[in-house]
PDB file of N, CA and C in Angstrom:
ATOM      1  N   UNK A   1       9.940 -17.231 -25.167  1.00  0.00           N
ATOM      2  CA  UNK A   1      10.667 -16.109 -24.584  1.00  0.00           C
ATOM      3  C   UNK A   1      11.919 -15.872 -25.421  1.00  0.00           C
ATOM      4  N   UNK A   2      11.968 -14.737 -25.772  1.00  0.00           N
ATOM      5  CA  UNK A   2      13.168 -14.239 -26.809  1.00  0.00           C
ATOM      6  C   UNK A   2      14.329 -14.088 -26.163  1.00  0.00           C
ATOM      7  N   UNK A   3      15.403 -14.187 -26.859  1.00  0.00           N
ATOM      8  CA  UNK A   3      16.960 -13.803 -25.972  1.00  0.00           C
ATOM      9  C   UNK A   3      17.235 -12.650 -25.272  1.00  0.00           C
ATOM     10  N   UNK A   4      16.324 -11.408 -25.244  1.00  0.00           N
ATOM     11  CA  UNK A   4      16.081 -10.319 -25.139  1.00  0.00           C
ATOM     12  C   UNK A   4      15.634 -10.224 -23.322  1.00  0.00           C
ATOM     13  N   UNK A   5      14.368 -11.134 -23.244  1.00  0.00           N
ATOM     14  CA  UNK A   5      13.591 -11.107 -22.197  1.00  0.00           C
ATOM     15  C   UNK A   5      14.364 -11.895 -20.960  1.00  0.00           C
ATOM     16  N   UNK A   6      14.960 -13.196 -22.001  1.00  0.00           N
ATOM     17  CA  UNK A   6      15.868 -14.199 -21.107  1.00  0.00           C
ATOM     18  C   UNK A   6      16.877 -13.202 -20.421  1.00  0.00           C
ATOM     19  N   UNK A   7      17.809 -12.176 -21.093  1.00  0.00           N
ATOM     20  CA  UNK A   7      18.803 -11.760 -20.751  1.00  0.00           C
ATOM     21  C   UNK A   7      18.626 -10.549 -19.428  1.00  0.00           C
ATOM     22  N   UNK A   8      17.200 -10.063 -19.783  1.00  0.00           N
ATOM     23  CA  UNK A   8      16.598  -9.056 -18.945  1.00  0.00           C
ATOM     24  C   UNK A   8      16.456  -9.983 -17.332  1.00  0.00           C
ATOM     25  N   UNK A   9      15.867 -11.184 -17.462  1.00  0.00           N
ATOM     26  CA  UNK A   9      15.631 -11.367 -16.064  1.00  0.00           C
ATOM     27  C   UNK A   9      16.982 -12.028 -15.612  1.00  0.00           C
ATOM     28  N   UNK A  10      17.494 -12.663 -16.311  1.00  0.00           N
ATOM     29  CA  UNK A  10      18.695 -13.436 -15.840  1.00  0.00           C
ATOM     30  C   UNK A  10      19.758 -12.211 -15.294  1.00  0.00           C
ATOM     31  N   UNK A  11      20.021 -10.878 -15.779  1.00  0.00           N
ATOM     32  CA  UNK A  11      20.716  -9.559 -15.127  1.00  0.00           C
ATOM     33  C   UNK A  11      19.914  -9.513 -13.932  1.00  0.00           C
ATOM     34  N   UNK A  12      18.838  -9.058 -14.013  1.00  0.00           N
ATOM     35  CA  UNK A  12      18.223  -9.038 -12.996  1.00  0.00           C
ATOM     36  C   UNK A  12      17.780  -9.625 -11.834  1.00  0.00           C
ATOM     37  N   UNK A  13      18.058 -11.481 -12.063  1.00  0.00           N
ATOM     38  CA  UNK A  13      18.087 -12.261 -11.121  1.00  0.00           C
ATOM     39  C   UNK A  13      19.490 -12.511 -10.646  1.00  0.00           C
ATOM     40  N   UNK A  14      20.472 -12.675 -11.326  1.00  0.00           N
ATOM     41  CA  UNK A  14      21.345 -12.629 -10.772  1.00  0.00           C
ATOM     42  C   UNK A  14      22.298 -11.332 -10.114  1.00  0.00           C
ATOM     43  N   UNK A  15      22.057 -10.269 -10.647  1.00  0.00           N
ATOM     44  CA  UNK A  15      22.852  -9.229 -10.248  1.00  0.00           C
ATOM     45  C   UNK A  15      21.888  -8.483  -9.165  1.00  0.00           C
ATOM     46  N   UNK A  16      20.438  -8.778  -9.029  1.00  0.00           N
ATOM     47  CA  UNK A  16      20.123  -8.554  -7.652  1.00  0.00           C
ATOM     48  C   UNK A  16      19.989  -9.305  -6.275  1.00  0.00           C
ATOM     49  N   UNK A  17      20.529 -10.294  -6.863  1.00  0.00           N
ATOM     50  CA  UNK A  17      21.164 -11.036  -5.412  1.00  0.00           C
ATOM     51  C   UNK A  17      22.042 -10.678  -4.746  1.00  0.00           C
ATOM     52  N   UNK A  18      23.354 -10.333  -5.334  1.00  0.00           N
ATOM     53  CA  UNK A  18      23.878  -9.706  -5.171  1.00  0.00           C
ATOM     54  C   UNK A  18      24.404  -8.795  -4.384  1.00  0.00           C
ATOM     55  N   UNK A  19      23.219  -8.038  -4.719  1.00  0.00           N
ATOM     56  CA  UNK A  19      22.844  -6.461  -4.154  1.00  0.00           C
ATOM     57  C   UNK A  19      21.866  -6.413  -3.487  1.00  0.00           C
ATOM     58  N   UNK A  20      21.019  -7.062  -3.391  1.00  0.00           N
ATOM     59  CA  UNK A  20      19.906  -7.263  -2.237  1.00  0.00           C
ATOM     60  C   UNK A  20      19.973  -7.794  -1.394  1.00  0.00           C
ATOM     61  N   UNK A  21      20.720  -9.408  -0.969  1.00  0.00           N
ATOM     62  CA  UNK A  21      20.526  -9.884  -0.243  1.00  0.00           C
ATOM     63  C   UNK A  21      21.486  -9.584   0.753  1.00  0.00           C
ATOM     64  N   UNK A  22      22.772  -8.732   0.710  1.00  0.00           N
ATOM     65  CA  UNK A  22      23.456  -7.929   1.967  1.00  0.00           C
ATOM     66  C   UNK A  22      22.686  -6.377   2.410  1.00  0.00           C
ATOM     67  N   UNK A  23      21.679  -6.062   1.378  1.00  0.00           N
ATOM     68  CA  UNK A  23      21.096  -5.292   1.742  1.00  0.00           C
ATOM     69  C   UNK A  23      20.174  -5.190   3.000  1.00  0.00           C
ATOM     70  N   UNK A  24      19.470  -6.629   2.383  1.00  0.00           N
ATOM     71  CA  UNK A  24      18.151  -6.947   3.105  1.00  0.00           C
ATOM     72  C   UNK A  24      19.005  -7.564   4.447  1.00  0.00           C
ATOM     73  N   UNK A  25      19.898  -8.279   4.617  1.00  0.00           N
ATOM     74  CA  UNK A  25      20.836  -8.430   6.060  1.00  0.00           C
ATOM     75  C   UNK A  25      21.199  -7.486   6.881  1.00  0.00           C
ATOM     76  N   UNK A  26      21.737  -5.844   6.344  1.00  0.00           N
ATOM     77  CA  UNK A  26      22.574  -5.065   6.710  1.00  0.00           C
ATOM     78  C   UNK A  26      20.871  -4.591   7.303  1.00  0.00           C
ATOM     79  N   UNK A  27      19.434  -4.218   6.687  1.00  0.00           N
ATOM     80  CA  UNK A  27      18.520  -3.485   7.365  1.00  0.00           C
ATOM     81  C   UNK A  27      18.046  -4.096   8.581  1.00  0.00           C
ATOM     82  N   UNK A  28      17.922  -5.916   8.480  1.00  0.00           N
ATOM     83  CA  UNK A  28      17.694  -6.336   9.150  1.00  0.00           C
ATOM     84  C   UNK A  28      18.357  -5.914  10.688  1.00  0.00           C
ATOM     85  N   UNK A  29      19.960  -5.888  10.399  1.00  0.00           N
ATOM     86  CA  UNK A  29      20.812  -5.851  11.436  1.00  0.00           C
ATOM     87  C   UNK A  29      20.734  -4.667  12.203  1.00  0.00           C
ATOM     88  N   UNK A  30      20.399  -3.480  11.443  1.00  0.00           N
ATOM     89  CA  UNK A  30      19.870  -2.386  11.354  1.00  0.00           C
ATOM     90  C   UNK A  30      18.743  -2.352  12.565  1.00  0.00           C
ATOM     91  N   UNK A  31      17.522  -2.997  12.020  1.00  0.00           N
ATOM     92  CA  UNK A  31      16.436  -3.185  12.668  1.00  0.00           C
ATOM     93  C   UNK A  31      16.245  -3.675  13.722  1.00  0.00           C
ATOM     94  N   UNK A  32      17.484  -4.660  14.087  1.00  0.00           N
ATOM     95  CA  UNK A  32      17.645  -5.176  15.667  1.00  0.00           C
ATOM     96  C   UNK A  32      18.329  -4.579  16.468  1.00  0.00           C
ATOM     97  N   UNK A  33      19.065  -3.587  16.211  1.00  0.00           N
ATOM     98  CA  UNK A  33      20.156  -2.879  16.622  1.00  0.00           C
ATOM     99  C   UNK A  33      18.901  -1.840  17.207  1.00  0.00           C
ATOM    100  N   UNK A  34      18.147  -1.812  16.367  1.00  0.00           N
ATOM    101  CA  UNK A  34      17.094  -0.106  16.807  1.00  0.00           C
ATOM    102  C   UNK A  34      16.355  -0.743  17.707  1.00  0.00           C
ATOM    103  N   UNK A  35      15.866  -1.767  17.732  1.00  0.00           N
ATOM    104  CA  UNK A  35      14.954  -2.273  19.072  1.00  0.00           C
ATOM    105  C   UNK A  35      15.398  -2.321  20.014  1.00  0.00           C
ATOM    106  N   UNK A  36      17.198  -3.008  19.977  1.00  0.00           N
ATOM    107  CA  UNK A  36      17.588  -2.819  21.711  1.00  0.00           C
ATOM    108  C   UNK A  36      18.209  -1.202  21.821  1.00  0.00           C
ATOM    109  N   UNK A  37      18.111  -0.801  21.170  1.00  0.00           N
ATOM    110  CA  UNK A  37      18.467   1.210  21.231  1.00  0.00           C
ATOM    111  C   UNK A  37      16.982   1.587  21.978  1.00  0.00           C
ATOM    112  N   UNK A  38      16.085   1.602  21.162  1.00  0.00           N
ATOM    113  CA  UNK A  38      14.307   1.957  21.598  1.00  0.00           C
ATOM    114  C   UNK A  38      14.186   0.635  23.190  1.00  0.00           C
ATOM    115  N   UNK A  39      14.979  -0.007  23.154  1.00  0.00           N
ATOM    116  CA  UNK A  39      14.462  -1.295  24.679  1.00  0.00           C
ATOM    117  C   UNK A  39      15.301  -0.057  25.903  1.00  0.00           C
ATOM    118  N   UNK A  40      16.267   0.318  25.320  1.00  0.00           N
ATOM    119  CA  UNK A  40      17.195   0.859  26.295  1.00  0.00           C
ATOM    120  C   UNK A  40      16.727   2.319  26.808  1.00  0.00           C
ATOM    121  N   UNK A  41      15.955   3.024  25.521  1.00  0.00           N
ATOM    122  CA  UNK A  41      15.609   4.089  26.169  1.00  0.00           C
ATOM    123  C   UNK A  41      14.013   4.003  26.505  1.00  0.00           C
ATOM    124  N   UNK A  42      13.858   3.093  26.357  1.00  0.00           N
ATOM    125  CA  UNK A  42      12.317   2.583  27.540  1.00  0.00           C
ATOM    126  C   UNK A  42      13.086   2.310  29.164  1.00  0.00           C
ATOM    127  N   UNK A  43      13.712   2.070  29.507  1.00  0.00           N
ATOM    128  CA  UNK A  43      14.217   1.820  30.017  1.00  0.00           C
ATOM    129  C   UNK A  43      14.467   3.081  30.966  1.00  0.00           C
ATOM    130  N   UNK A  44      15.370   4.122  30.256  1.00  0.00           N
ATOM    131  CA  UNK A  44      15.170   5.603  30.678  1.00  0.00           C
ATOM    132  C   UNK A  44      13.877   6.583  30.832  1.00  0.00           C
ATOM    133  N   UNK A  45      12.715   5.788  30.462  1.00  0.00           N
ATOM    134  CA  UNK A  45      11.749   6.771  30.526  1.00  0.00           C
ATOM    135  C   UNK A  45      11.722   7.621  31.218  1.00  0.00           C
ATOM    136  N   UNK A  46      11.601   6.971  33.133  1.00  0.00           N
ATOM    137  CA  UNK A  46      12.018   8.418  33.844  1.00  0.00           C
ATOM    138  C   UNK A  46      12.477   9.031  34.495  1.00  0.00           C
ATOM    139  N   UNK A  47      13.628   8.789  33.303  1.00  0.00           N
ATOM    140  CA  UNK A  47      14.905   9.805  34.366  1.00  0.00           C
ATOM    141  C   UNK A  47      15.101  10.776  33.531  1.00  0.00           C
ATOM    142  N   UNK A  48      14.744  10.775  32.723  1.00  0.00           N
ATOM    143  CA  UNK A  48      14.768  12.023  31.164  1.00  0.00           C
ATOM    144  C   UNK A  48      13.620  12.844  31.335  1.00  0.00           C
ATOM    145  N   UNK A  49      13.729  14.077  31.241  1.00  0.00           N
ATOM    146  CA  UNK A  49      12.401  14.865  31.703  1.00  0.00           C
ATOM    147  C   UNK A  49      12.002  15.305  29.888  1.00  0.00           C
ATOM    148  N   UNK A  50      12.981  14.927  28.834  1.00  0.00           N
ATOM    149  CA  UNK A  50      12.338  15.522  27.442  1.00  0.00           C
ATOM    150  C   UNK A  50      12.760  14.281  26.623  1.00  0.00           C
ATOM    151  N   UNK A  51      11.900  13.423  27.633  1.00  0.00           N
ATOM    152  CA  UNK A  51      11.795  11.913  26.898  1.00  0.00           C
ATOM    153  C   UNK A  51      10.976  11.725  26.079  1.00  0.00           C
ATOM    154  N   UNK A  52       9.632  12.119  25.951  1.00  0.00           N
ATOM    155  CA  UNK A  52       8.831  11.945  24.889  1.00  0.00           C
ATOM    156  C   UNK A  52       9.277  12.638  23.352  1.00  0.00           C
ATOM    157  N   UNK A  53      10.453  13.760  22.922  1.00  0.00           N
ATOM    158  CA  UNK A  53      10.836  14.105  21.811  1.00  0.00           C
ATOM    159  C   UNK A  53      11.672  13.186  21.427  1.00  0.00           C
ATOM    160  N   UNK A  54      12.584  12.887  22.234  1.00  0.00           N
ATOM    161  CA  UNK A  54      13.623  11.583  22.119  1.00  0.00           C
ATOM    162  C   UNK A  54      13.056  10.380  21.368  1.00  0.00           C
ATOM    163  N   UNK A  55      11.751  10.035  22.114  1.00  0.00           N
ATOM    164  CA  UNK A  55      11.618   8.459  21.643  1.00  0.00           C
ATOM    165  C   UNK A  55      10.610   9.027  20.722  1.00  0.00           C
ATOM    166  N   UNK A  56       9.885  10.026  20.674  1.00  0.00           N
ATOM    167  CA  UNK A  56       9.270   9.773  19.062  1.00  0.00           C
ATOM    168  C   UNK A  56      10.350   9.867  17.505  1.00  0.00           C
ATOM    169  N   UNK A  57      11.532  10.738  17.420  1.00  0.00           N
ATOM    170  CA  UNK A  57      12.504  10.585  17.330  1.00  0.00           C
ATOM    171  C   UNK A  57      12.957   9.272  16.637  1.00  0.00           C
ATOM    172  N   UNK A  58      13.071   8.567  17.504  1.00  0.00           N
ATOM    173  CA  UNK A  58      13.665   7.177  17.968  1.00  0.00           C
ATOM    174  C   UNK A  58      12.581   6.092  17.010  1.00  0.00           C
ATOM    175  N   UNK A  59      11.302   6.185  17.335  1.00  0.00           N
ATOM    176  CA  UNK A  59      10.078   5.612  16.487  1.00  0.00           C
ATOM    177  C   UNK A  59      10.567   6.106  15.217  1.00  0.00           C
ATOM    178  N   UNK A  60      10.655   7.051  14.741  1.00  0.00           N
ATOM    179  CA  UNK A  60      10.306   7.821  13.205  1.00  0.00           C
ATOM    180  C   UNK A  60      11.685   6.879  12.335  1.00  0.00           C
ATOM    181  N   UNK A  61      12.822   6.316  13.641  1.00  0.00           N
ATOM    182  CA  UNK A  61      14.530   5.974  12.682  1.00  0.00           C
ATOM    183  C   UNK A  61      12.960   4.322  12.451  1.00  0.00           C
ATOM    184  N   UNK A  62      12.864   3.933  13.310  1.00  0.00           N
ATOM    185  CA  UNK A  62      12.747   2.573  13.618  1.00  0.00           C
ATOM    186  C   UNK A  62      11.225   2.657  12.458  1.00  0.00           C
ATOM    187  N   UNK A  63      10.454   3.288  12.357  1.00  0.00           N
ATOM    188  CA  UNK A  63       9.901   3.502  11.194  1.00  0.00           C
ATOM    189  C   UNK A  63      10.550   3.159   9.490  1.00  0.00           C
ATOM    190  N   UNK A  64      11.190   3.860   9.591  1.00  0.00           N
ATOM    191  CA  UNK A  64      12.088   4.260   8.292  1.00  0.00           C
ATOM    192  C   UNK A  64      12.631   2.899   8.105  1.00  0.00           C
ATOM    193  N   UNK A  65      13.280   2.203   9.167  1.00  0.00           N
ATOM    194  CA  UNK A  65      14.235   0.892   9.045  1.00  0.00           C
ATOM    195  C   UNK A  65      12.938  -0.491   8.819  1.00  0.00           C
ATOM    196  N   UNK A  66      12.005  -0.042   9.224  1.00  0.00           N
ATOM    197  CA  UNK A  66      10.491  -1.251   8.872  1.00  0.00           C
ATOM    198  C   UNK A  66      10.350  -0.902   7.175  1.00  0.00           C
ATOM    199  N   UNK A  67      10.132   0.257   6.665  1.00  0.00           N
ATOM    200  CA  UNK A  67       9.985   0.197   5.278  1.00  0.00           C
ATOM    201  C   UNK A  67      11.142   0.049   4.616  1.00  0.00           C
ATOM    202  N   UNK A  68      12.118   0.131   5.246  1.00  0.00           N
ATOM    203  CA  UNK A  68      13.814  -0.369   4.052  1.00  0.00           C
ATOM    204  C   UNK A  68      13.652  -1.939   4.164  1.00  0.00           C
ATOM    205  N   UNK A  69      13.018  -2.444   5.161  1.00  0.00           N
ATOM    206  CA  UNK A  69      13.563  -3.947   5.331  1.00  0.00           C
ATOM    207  C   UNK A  69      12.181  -4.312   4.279  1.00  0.00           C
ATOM    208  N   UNK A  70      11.251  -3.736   4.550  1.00  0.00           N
ATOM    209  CA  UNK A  70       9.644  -4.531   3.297  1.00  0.00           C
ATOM    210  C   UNK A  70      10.400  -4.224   2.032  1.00  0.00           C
ATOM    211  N   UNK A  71      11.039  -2.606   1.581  1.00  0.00           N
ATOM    212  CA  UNK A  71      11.169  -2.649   0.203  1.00  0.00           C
ATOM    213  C   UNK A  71      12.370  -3.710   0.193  1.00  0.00           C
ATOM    214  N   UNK A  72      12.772  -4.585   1.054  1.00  0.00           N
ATOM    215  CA  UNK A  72      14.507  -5.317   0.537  1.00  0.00           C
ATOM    216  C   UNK A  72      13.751  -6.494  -0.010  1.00  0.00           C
ATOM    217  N   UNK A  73      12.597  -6.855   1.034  1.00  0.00           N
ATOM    218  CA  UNK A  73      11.619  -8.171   1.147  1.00  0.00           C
ATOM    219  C   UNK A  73      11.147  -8.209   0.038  1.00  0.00           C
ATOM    220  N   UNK A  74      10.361  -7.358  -0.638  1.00  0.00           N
ATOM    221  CA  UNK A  74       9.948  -6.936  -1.590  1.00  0.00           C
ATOM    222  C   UNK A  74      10.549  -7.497  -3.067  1.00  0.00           C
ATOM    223  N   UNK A  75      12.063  -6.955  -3.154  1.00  0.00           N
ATOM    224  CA  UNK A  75      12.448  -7.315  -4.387  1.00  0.00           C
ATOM    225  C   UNK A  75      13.142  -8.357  -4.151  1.00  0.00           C
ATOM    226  N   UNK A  76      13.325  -9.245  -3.335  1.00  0.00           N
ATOM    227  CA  UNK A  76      14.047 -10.547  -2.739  1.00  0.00           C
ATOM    228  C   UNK A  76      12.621 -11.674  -3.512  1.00  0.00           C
ATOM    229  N   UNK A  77      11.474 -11.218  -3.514  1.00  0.00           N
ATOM    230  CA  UNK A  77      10.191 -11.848  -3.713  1.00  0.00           C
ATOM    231  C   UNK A  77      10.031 -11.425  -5.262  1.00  0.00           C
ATOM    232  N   UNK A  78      10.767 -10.850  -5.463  1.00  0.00           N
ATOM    233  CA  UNK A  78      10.911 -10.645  -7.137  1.00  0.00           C
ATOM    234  C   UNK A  78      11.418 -11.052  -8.115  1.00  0.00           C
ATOM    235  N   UNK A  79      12.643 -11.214  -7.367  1.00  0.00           N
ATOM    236  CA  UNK A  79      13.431 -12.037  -7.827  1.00  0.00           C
ATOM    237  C   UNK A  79      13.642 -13.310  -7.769  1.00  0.00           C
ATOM    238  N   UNK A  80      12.686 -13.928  -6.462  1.00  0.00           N
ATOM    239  CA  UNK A  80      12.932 -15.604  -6.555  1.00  0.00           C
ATOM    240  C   UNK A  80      11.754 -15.798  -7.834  1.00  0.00           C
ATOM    241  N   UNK A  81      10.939 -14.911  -7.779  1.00  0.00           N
ATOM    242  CA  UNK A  81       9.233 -15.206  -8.629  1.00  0.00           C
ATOM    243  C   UNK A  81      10.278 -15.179 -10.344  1.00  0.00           C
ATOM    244  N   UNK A  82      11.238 -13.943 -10.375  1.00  0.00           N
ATOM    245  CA  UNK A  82      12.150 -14.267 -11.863  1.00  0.00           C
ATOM    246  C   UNK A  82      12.525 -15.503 -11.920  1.00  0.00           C
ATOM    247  N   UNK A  83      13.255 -15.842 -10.560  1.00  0.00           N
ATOM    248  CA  UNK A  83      13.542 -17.564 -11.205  1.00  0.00           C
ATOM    249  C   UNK A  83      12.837 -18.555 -11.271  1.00  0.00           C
ATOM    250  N   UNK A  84      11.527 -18.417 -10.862  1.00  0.00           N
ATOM    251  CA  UNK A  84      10.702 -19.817 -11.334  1.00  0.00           C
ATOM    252  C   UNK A  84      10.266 -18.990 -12.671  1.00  0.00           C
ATOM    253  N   UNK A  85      10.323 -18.041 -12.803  1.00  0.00           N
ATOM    254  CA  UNK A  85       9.714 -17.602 -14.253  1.00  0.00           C
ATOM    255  C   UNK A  85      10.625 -18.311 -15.288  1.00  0.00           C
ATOM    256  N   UNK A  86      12.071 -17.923 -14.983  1.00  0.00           N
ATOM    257  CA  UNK A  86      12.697 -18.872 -16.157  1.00  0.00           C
ATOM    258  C   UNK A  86      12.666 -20.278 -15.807  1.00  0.00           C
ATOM    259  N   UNK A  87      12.546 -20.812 -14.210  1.00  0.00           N
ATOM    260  CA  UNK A  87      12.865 -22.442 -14.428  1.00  0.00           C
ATOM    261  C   UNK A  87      11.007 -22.892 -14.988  1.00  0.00           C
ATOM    262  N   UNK A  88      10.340 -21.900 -15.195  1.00  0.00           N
ATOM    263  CA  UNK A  88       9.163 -22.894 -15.815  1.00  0.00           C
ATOM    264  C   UNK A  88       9.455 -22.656 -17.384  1.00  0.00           C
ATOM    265  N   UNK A  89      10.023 -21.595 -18.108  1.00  0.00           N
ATOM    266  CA  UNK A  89      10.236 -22.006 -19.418  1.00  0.00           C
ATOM    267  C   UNK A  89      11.215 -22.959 -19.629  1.00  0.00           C
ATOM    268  N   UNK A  90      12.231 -23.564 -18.749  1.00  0.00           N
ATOM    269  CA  UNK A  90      12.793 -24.218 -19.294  1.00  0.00           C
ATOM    270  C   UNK A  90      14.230 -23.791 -20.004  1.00  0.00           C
ATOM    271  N   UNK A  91      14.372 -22.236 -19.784  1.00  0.00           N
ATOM    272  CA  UNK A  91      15.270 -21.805 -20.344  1.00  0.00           C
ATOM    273  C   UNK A  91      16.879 -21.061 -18.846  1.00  0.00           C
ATOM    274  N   UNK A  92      17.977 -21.661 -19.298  1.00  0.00           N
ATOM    275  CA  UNK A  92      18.647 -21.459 -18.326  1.00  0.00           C
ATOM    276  C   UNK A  92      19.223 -19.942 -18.325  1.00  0.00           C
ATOM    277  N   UNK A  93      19.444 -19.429 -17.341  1.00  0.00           N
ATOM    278  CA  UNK A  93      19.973 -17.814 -17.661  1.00  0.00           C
ATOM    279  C   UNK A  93      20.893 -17.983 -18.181  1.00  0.00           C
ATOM    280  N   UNK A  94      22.094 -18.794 -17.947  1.00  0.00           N
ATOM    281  CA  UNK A  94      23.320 -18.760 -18.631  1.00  0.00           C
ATOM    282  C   UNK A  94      23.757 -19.953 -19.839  1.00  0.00           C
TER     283      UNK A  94
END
């Protein structure tokens, strides 16, 4: 592995920690926050007579916050796979 490739994952392993792993916390926090929001307006089902626009609504945030938290998962699994990539050559990022 050339100094080139080393330098590519070692930016990339280290400077997306960084940046991912308050990411992948903040969606998470995100994501629990929307379940007791969606628990609460189950809750209201029926006392709201235009409850069903509300909570589909409500599904579509809690949607959106399931694929931010896979793509965080995602490159969190990318980046640990960069660092056994360099700890099997043997070569240290820094």
């Amino acid at each position: 592995m050339d100094i080139y490739t080393r330098g590519i994952l070692s930016m990339f392993l280290f400077g997306g920690i960084i940046i991912t792993i308050p990411l992948f916390l903040f969606f998470m926090l995100a994501l629990i926050l929307e379940y007791r929001e969606c628990d609460r307006l189950q809750q209201q089902k029926d006392s709201l007579p235009d409850f069903e626009q509300q909570f589909q609504a409500e599904n579509k945030k809690r949607v959106l916050y399931k694929i931010l938290v896979g793509i965080s998962e995602i490159v969190l699994f990318i980046m640990v796979l960069a660092f056994f990539m360099i700890r099997a050559q043997k070569i240290t990022a820094f």
